[in-house]
Protein backbone atom coordinates (compact mmCIF):
# COMPACT_ATOMS: atom_id res chain seq x y z
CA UNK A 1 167.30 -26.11 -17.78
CA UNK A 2 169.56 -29.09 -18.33
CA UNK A 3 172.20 -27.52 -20.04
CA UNK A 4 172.39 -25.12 -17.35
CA UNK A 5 172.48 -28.18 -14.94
CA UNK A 6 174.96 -29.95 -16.83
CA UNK A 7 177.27 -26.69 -16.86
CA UNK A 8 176.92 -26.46 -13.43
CA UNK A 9 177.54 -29.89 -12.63
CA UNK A 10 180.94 -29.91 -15.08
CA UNK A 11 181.64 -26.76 -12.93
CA UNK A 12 181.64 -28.86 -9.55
CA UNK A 13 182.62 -32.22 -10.86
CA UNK A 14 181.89 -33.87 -7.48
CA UNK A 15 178.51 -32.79 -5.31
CA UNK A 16 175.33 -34.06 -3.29
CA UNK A 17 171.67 -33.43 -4.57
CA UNK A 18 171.86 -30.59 -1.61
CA UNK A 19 175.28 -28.98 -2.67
CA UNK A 20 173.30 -28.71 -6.65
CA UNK A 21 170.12 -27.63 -5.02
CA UNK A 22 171.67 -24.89 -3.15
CA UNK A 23 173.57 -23.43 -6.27
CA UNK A 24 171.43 -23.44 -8.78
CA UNK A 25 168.02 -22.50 -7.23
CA UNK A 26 166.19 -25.45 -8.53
CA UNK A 27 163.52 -27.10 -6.66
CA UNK A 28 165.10 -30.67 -5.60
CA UNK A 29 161.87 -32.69 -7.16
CA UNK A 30 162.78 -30.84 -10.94
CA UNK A 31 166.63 -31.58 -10.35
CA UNK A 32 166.32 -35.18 -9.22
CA UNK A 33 164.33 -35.88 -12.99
CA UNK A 34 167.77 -34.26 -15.07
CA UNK A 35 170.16 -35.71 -13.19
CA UNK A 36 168.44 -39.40 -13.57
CA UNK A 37 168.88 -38.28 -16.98
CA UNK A 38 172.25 -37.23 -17.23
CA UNK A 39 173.28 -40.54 -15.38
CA UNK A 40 171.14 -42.45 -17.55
CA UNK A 41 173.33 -40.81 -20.43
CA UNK A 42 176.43 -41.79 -19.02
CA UNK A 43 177.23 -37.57 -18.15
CA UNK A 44 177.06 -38.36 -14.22
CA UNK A 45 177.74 -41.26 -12.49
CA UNK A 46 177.03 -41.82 -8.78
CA UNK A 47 178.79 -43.26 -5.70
CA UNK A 48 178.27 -43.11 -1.60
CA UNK A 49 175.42 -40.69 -2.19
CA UNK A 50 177.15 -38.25 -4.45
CA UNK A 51 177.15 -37.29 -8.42
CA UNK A 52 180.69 -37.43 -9.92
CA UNK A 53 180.36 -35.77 -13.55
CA UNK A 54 182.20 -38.07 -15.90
CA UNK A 55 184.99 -35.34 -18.23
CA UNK A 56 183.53 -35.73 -21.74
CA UNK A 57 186.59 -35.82 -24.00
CA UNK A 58 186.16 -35.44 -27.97
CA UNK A 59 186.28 -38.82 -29.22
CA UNK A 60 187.51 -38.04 -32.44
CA UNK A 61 190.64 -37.23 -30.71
CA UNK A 62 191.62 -40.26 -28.90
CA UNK A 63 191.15 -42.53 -32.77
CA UNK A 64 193.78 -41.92 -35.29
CA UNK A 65 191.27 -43.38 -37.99
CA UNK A 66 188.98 -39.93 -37.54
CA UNK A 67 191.78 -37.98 -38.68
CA UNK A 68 192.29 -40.27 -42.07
CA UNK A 69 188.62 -38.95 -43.56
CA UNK A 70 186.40 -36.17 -44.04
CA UNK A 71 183.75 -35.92 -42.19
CA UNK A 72 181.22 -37.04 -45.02
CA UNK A 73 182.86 -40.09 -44.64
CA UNK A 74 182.47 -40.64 -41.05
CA UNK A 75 178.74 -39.58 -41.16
CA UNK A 76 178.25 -42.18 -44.06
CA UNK A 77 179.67 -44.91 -41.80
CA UNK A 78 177.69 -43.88 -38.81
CA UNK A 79 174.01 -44.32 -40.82
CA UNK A 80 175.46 -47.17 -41.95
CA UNK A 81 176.26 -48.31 -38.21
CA UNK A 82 172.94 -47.12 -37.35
CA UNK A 83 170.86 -49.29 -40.21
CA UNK A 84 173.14 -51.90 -39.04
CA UNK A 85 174.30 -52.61 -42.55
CA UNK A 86 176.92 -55.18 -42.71
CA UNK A 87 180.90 -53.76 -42.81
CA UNK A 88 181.45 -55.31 -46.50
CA UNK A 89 178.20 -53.89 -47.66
CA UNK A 90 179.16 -50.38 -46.10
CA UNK A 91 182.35 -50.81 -47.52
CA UNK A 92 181.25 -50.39 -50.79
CA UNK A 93 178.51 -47.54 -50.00
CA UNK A 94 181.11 -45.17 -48.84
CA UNK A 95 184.15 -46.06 -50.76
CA UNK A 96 186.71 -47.38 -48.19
CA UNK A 97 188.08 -51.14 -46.97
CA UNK A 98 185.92 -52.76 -45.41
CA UNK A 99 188.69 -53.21 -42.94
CA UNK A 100 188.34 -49.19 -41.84
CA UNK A 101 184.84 -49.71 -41.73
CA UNK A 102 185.23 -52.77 -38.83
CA UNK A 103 187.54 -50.25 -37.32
CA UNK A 104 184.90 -47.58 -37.32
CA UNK A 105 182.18 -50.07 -36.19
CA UNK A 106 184.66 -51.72 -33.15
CA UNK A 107 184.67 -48.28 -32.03
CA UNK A 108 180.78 -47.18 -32.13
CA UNK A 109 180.25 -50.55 -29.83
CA UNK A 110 183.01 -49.57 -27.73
CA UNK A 111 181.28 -46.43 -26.76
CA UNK A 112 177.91 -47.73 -26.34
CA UNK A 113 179.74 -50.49 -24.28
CA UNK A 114 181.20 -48.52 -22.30
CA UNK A 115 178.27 -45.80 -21.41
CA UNK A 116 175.93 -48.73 -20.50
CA UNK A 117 178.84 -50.30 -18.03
CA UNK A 118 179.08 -46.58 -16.39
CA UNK A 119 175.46 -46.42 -16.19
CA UNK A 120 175.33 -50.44 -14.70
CA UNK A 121 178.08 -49.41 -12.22
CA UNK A 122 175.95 -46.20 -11.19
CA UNK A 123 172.95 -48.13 -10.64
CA UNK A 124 174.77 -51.08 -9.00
CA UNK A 125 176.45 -48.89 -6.31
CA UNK A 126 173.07 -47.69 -4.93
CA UNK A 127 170.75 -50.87 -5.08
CA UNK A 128 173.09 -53.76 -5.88
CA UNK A 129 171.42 -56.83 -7.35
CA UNK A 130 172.01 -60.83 -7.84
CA UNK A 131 173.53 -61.13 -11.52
CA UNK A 132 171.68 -63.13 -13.97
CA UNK A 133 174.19 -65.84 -15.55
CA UNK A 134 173.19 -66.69 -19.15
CA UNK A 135 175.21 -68.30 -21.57
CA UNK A 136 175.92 -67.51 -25.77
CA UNK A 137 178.07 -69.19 -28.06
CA UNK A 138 179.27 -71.11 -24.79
CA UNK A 139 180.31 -68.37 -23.07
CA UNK A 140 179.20 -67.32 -20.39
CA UNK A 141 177.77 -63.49 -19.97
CA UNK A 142 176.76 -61.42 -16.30
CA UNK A 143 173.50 -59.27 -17.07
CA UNK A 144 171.49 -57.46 -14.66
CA UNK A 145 168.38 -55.37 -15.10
CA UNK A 146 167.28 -51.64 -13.80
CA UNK A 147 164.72 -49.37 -14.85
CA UNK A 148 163.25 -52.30 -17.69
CA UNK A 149 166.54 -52.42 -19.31
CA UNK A 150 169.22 -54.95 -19.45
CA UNK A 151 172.53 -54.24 -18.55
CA UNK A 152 175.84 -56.22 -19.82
CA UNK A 153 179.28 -56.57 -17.59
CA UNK A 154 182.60 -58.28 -18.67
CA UNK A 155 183.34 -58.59 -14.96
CA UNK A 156 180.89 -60.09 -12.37
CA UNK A 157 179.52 -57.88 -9.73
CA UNK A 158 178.92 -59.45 -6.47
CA UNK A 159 177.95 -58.01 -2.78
CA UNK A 160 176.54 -59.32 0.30
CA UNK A 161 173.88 -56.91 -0.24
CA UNK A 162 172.61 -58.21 -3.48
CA UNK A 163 168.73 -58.57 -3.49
CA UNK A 164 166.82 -60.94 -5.60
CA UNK A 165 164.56 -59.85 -8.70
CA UNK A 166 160.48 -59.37 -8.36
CA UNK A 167 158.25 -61.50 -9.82
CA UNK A 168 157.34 -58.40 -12.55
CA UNK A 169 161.37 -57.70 -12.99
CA UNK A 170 161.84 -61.71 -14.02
CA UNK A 171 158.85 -61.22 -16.69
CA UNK A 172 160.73 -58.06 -18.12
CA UNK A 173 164.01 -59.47 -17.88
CA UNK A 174 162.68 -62.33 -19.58
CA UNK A 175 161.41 -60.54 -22.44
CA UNK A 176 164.41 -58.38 -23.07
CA UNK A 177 166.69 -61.47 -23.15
CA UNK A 178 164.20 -63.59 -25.59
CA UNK A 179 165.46 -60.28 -28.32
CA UNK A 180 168.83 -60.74 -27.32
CA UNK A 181 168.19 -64.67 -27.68
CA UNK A 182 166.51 -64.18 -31.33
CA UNK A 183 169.19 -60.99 -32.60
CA UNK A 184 172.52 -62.86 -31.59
CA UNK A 185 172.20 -66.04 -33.37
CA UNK A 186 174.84 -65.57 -36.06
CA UNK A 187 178.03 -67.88 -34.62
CA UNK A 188 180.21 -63.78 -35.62
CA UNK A 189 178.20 -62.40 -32.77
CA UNK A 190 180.91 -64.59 -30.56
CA UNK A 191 183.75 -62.12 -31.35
CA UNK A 192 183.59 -59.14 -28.84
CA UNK A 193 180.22 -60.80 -27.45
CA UNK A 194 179.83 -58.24 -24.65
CA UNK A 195 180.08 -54.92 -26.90
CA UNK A 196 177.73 -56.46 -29.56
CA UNK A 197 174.90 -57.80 -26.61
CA UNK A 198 175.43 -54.07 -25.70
CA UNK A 199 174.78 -53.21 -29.36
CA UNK A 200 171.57 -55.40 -29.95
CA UNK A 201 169.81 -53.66 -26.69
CA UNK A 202 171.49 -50.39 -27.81
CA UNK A 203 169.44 -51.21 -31.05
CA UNK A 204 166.20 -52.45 -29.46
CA UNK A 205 162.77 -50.44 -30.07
CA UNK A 206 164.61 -47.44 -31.03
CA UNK A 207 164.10 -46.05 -34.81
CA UNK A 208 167.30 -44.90 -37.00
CA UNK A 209 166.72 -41.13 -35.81
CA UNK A 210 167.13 -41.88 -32.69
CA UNK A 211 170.55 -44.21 -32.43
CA UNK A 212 171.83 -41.77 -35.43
CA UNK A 213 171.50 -38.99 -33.07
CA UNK A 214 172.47 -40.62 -30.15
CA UNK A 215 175.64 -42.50 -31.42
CA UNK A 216 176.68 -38.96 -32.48
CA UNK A 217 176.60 -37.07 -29.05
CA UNK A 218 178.40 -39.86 -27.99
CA UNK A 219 181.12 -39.08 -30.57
CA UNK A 220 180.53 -36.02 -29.76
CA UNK A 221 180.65 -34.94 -33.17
């Protein structure tokens, strides 16, 4: 059912929960679940009540360095990635500079950067929040929190409609930020500091399986 959601959403590219309802037949309380989901993965975003499906191009297309190696090699880097084994370490597992390998890893944050801002925009534009200023390595980072995750944004987010947190969203938040606190202690966590927060709760409670699997389909490899 979700790939024939997701077709038919790609298909319309812009559309209210009615307009999808209509079309595909699907009783609205069974739709509303996939399409959390498909926002959630970055697939759909939202805005003034409607879905907008985000135009998944191949990755591998828009970086040169896919084109230099096989695709052995890029699968080696991306357990790597996922065990979170250092770039000088994976450097020597699969045989190239350890400068392609930062190249390869700049990249894989990127992505997950960039899916959680399109999912913290999403989420923003229907129930915006107050931000949650917290500082690392002296610099100062905006991070909100929906659906008991933390969210990361190079730019602040402000509206007159902002509400405050509950007292059970502070607790959570709380928690979450105590991993980032402990995870992003090494002073070469400062370089890129937004993409690699968005990393280390990429990372958090999740087994190699699952980022290996996940970093992939965003690579859509």
């Amino acid at each position: 059912m979700k790939d024939k959601i997701l077709q038919l959403c790609k298909r319309l590219k812009k559309f209210s929960l009615e307009n999808i309802e209509i079309l595909s037949e699907i009783p609205k309380s069974n739709l509303l679940a996939v399409l959390d989901e498909l926002v959630k993965e970055g697939k759909l975003i939202t805005k003034n009540g409607e879905y907008i499906y985000c135009k998944q191009n191949p990755v591998i297309q828009n970086y040169s360095i896919f084109r230099l190696y096989p695709a052995v090699v890029t699968d080696m880097v991306i357990r790597c990635f996922c065990e979170d084994i250092k770039t000088i370490k994976a450097s020597n597992i699969v045989n190239i500079g350890e400068d392609q390998v930062q190249k390869f890893y700049t990249i894989f944050r990127t992505l997950i950067y960039q899916r959680q801002k399109r999912q913290l925009d999403s989420y923003y534009s229907k129930q915006p929040q107050k931000v949650r200023h917290r500082k690392f390595f002296n610099r100062e980072v905006y991070l909100y929190f929906y659906f008991n995750q933390i969210f990361v944004s190079e730019n602040l987010l402000k509206s007159k409609n902002d509400r405050i947190f509950s007292s059970k969203e502070k607790a959570e938040f709380t928690t979450i930020y105590c991993y980032l606190s402990r995870n992003l202690t090494h002073n070469t966590n400062a370089n890129n500091l937004n993409y690699k927060i968005a990393e280390t709760l990429w990372r958090r409670k999740r087994d190699f399986k699952d980022l290996y699997f996940d970093l992939k389909s965003l690579l859509q490899l």
